[in-house]
N, C-alpha and C. Protein backbone atom coordinates (compact mmCIF):
# COMPACT_ATOMS: atom_id res chain seq x y z
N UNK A 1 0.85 -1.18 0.00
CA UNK A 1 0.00 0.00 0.00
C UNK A 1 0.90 1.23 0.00
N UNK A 2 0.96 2.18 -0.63
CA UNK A 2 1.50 3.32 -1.06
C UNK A 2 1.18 4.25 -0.14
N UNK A 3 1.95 5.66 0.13
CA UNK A 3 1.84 6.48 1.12
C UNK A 3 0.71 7.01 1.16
N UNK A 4 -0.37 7.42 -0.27
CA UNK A 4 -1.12 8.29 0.39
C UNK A 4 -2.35 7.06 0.22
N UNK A 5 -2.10 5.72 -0.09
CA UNK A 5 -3.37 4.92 0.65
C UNK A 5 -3.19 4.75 2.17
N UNK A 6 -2.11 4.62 2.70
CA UNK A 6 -2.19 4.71 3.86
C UNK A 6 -2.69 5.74 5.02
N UNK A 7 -2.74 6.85 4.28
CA UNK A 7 -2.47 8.58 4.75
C UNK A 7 -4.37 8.33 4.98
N UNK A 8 -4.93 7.70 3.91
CA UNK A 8 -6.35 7.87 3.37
C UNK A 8 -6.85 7.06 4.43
N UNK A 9 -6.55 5.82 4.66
CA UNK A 9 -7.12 4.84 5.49
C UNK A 9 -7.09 5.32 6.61
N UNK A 10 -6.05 6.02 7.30
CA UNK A 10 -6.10 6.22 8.49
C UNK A 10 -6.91 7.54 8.92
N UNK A 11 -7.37 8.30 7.88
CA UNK A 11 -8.33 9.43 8.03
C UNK A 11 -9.38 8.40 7.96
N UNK A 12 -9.69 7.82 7.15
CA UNK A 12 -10.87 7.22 7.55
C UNK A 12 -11.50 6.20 8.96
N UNK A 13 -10.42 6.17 9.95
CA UNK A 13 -10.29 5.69 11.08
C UNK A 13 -10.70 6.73 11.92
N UNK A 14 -9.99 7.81 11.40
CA UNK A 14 -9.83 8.86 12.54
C UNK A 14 -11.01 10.12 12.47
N UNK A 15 -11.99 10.13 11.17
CA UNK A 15 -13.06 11.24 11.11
C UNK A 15 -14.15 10.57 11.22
N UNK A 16 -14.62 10.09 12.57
CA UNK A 16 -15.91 9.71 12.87
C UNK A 16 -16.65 9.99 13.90
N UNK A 17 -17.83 10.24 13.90
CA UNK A 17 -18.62 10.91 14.75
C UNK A 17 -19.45 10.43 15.52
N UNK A 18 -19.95 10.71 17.01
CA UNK A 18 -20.79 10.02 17.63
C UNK A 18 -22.32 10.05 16.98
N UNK A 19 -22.44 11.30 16.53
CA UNK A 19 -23.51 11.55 15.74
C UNK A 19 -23.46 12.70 14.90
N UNK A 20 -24.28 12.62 14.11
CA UNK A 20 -24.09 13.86 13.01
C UNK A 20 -25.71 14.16 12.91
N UNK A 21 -26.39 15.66 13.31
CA UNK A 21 -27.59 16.10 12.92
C UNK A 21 -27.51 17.26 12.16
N UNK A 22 -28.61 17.41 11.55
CA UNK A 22 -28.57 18.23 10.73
C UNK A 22 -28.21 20.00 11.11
N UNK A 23 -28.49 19.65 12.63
CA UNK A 23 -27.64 21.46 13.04
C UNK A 23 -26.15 21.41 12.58
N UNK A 24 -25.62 19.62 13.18
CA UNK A 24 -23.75 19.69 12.42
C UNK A 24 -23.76 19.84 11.12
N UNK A 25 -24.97 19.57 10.21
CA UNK A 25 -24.47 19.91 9.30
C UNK A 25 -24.69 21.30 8.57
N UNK A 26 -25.00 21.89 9.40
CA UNK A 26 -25.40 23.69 9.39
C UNK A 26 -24.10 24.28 9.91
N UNK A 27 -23.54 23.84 11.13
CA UNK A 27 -22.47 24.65 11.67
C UNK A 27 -21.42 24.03 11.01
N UNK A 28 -20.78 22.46 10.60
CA UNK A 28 -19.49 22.21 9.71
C UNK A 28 -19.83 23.28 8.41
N UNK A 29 -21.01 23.20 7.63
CA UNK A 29 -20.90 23.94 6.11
C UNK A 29 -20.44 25.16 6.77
N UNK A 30 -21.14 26.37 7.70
CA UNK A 30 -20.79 27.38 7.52
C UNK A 30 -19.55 28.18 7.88
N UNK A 31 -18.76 26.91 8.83
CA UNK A 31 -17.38 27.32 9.50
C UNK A 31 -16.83 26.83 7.80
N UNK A 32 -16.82 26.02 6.93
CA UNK A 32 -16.31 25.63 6.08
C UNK A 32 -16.82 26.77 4.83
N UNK A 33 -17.99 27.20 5.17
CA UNK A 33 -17.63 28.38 3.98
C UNK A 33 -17.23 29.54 4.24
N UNK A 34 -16.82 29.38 5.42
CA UNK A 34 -16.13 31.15 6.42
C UNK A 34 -14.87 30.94 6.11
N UNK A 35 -14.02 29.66 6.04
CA UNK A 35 -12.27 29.40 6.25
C UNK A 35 -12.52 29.48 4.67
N UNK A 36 -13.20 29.37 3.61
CA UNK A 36 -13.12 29.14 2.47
C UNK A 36 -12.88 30.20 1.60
N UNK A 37 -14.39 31.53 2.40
CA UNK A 37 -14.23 32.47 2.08
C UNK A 37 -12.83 33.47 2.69
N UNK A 38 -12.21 33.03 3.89
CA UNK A 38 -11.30 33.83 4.60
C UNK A 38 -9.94 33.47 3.45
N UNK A 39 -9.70 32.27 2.44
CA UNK A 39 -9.13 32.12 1.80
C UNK A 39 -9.12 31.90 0.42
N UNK A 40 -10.11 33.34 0.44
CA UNK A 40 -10.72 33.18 -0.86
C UNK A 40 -11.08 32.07 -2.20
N UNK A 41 -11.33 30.89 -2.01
CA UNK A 41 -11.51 29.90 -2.55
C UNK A 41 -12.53 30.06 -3.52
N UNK A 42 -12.21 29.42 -4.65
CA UNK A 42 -13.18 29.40 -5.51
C UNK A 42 -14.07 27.89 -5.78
N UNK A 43 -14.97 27.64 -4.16
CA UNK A 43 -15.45 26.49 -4.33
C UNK A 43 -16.93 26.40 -4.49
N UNK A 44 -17.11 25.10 -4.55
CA UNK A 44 -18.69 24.71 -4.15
C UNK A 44 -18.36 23.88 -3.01
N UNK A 45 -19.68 23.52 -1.58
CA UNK A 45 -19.73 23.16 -0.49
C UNK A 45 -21.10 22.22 -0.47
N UNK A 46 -20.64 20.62 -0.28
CA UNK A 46 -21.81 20.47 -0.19
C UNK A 46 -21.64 18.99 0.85
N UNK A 47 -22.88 19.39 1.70
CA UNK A 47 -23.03 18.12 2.95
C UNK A 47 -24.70 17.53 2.37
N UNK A 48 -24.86 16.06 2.63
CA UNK A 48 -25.42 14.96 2.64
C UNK A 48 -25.38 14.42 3.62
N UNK A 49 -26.67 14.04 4.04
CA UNK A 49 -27.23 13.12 4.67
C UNK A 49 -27.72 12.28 4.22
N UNK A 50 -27.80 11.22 4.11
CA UNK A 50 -28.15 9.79 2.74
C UNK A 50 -28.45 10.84 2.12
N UNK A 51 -29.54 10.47 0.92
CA UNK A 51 -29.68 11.42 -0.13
C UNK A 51 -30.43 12.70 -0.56
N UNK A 52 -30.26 13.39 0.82
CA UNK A 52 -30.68 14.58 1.04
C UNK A 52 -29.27 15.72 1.25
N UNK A 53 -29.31 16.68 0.37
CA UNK A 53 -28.40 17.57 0.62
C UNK A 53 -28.83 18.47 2.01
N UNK A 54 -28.16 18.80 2.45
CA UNK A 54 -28.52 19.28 3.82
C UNK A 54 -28.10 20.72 3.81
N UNK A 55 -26.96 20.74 3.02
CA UNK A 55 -26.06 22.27 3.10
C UNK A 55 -25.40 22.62 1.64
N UNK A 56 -25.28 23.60 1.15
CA UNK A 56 -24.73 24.18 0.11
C UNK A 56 -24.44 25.69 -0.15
N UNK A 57 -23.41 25.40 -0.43
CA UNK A 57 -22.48 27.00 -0.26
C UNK A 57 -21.65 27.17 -2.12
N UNK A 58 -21.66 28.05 -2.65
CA UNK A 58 -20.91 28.33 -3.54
C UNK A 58 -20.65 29.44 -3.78
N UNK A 59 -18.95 29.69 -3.98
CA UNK A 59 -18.30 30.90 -3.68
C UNK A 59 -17.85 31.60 -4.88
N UNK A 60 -17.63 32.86 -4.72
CA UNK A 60 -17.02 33.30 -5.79
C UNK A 60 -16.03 32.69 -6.68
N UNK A 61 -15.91 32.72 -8.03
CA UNK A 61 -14.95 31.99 -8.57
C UNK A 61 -15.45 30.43 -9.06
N UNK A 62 -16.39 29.80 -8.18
CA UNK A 62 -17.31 28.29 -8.51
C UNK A 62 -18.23 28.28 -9.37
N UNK A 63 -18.46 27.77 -9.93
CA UNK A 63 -19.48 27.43 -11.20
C UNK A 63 -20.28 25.96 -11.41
N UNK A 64 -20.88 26.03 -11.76
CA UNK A 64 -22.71 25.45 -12.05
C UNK A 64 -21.52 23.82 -12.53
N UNK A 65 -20.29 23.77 -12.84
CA UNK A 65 -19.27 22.76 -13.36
C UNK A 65 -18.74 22.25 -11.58
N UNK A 66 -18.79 23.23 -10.92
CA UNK A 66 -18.01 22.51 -9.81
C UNK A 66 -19.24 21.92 -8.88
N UNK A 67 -20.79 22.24 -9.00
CA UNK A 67 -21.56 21.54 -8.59
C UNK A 67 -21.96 20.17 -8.89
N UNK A 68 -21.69 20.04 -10.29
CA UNK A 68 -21.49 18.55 -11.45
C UNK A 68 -20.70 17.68 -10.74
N UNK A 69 -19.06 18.45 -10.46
CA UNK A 69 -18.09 17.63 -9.92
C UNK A 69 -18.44 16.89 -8.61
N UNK A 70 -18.77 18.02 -8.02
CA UNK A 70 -19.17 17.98 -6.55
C UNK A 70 -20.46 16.37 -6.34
N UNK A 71 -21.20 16.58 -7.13
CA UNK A 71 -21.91 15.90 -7.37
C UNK A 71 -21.72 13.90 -7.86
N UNK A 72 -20.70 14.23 -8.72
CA UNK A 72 -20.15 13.00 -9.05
C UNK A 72 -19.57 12.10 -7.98
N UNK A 73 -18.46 13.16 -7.38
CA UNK A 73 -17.64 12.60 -6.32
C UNK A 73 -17.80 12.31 -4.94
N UNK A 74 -20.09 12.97 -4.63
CA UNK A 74 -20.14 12.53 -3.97
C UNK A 74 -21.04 10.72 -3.99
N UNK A 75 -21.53 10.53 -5.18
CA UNK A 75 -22.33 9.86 -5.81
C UNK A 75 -21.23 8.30 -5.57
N UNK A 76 -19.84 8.30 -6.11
CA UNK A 76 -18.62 7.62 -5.63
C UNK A 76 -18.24 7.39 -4.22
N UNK A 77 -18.32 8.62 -3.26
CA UNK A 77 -18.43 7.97 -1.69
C UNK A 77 -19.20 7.60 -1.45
N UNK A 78 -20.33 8.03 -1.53
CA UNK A 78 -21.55 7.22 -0.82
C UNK A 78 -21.64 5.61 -1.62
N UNK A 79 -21.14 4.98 -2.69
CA UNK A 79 -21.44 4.00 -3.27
C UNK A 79 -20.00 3.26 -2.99
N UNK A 80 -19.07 3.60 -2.69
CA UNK A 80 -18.13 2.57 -1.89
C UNK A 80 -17.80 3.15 -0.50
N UNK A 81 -18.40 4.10 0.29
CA UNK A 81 -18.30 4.28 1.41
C UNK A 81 -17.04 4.59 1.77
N UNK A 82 -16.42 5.31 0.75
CA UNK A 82 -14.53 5.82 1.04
C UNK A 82 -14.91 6.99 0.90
N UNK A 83 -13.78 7.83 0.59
CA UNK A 83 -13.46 9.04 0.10
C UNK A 83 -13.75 9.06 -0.92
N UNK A 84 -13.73 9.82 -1.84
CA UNK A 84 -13.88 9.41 -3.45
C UNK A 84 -12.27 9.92 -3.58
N UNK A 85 -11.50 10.43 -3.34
CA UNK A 85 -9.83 10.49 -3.38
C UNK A 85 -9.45 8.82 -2.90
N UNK A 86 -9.95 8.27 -2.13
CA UNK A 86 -9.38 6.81 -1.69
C UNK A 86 -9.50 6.00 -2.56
N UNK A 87 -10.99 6.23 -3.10
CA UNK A 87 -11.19 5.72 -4.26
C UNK A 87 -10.98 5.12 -5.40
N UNK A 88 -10.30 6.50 -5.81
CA UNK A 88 -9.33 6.72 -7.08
C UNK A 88 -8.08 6.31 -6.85
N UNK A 89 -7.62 6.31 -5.93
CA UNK A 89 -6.33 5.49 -5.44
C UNK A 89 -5.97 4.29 -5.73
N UNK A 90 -7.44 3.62 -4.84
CA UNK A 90 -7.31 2.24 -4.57
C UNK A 90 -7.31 1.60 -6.32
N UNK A 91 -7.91 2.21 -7.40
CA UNK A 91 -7.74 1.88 -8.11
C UNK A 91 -7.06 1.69 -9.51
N UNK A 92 -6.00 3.18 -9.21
CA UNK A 92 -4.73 3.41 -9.42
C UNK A 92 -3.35 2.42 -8.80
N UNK A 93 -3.45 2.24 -7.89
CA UNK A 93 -2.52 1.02 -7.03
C UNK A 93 -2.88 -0.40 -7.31
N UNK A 94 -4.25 -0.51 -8.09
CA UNK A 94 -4.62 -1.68 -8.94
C UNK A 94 -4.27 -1.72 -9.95
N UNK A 95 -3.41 -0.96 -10.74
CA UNK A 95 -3.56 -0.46 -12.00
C UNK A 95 -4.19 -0.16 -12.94
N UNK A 96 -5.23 -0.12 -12.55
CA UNK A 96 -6.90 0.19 -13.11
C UNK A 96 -6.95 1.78 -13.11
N UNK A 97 -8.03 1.99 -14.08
CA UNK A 97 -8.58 3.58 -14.26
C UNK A 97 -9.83 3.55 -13.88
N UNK A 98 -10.58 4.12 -13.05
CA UNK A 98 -11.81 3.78 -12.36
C UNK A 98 -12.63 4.23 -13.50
N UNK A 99 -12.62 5.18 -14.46
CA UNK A 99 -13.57 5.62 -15.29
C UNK A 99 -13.52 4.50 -16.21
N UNK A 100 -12.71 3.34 -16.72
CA UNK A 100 -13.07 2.40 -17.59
C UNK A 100 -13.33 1.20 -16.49
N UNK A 101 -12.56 1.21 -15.63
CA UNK A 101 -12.54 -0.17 -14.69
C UNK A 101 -13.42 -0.60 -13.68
N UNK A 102 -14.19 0.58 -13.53
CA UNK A 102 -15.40 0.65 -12.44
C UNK A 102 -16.66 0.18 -13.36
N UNK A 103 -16.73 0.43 -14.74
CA UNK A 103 -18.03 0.55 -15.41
C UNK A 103 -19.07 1.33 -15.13
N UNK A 104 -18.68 2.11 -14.06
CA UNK A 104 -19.72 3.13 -13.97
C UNK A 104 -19.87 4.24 -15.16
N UNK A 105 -21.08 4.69 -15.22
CA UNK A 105 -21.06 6.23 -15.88
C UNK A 105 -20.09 7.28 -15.79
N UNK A 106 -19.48 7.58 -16.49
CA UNK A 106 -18.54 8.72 -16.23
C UNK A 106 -19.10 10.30 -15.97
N UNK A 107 -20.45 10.50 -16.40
CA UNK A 107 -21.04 11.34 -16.31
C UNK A 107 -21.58 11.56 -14.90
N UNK A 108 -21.66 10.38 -14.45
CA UNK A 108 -22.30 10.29 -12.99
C UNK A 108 -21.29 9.92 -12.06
N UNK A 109 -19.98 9.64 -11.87
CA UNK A 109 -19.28 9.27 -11.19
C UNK A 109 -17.86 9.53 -11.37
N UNK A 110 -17.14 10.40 -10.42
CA UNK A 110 -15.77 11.01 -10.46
C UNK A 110 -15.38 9.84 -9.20
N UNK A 111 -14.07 9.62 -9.23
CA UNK A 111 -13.39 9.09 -8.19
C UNK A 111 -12.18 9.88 -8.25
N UNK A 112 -12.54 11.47 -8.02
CA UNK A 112 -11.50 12.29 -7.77
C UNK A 112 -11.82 13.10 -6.39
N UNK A 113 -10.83 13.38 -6.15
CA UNK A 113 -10.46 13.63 -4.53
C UNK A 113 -11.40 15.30 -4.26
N UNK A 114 -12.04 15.04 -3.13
CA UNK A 114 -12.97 16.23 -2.62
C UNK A 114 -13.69 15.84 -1.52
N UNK A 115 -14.40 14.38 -1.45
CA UNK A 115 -15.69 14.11 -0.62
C UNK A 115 -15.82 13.26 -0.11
N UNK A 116 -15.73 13.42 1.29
CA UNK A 116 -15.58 12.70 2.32
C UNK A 116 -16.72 11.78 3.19
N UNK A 117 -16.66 10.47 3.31
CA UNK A 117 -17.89 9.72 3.95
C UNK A 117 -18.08 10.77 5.69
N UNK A 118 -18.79 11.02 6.14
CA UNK A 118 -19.75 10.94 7.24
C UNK A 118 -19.90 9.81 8.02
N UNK A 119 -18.71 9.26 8.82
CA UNK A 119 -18.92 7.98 9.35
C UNK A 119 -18.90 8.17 10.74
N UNK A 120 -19.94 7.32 11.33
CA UNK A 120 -20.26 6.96 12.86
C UNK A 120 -19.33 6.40 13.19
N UNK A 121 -19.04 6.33 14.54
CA UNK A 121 -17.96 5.78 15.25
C UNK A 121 -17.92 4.46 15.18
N UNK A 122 -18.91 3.80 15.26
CA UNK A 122 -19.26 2.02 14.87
C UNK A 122 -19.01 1.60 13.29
N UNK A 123 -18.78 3.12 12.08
CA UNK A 123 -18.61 2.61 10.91
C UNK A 123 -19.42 2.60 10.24
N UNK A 124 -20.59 3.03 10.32
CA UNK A 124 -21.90 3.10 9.44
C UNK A 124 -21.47 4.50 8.73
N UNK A 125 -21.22 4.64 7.32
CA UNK A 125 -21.94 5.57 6.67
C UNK A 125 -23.27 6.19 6.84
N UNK A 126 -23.34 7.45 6.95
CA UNK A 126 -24.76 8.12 6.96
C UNK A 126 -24.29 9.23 6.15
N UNK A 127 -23.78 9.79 5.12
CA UNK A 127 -23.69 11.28 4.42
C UNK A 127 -22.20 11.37 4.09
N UNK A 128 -21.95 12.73 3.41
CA UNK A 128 -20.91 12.69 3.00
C UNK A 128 -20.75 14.34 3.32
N UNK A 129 -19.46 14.65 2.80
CA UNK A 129 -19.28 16.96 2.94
C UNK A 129 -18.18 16.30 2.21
N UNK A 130 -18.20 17.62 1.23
CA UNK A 130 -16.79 17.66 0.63
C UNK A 130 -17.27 19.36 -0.43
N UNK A 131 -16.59 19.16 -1.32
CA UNK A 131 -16.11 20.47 -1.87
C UNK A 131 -15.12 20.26 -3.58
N UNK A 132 -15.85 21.52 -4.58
CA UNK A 132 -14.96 21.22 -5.83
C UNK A 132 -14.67 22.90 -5.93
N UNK A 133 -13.48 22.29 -6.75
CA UNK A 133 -12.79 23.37 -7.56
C UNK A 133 -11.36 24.31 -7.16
N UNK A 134 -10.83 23.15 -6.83
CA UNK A 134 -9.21 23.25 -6.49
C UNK A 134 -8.54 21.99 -7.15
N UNK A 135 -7.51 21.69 -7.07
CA UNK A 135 -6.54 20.60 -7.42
C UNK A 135 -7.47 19.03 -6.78
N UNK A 136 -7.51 18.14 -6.72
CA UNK A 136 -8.67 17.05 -6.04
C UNK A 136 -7.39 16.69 -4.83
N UNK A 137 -6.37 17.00 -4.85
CA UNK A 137 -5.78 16.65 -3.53
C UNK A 137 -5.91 17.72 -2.86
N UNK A 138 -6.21 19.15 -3.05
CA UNK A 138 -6.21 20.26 -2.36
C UNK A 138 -7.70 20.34 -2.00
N UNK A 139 -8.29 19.92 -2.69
CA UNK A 139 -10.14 19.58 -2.40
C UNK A 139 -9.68 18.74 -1.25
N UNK A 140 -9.33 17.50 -1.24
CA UNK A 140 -9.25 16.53 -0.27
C UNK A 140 -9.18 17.32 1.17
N UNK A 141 -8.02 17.77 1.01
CA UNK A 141 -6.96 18.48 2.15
C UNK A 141 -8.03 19.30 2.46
N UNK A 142 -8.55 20.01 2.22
CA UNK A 142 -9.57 21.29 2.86
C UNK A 142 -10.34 20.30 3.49
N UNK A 143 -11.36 19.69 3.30
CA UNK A 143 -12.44 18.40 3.94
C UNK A 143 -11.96 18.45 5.06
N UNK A 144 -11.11 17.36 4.70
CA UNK A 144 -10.09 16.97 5.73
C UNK A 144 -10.10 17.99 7.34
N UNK A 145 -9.23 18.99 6.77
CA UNK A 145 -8.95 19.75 7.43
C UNK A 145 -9.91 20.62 8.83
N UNK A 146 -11.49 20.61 6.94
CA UNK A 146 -12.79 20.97 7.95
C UNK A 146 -13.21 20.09 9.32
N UNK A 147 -12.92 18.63 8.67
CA UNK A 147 -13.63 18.00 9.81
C UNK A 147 -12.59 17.39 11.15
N UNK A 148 -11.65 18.13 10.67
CA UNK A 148 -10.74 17.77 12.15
C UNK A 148 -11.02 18.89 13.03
N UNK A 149 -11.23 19.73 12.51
CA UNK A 149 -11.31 21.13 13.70
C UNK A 149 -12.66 21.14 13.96
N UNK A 150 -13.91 20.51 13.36
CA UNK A 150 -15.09 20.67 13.60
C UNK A 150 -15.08 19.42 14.77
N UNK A 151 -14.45 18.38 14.54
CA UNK A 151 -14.45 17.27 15.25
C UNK A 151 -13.73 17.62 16.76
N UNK A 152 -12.84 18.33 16.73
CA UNK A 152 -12.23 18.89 17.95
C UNK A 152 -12.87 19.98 18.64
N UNK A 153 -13.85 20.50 18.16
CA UNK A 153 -14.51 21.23 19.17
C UNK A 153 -16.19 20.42 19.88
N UNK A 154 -16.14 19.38 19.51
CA UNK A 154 -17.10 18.17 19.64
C UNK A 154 -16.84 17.85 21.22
């Protein structure tokens, strides 16, 4: 396993929640579109709860294209319950290309890095948050980032 499958797995150990309601997902989006906007980002913001969007933010600089993305990559976590960056990994370190090797729709499914599962402490998926329109490892890294400091004031 390669450095950043490992880097991936162990975030996915380490960002889980006792519970997630829909006020968390009011206060993670809007601290995440305050650090976004404080760094002027040109994103889209979007949290899920199974298949209800719960929160959405889009910033200057984002476009009606980074909601598509946003969209794809979350369509990929919620359907293998990773990251959609882990994703794309796991199937890069297979030597596979997930857009021919998955058989999924390409229209409907990115396995590029932005969007993060919503996992309970026991491991259940319930939703996803993530974000487009940076580099998909710099998408990653922001998530990331959101839900460690949201998780530390928990």
């Amino acid at each position: 396993m390669g450095e950043l499958a490992e880097q991936l797995e162990r975030e996915e150990h380490e960002l889980r929640f006792d519970d997630f309601t829909l006020d968390d997902a009011w206060l993670l989006g809007a601290r995440m579109r305050q650090a976004a906007a404080e760094e002027e980002l040109p994103i889209a913001i979007g949290i899920m709860l199974g298949q209800q969007r719960v929160f959405h933010a889009a910033l200057p600089g984002s476009s009606a294209d980074n909601d598509e993305w946003l969209a794809r990559k979350t369509r990929v976590a919620l359907r293998y319950g990773r990251a959609s960056l882990a994703v794309g990994e796991q199937f890069r370190e297979g030597g596979k290309d997930f857009d021919s090797a998955s058989r999924l729709d390409i229209d409907t499914y990115a396995a590029h890095g932005g969007v993060v599962p919503i996992r309970l402490k026991g491991g259940t998926v319930i939703g996803t948050v993530g974000v487009s329109g940076l580099p998909q490892l710099d998408d990653h890294a922001f998530v990331v980032q959101q839900l460690r400091e949201y998780l530390a004031t928990r």
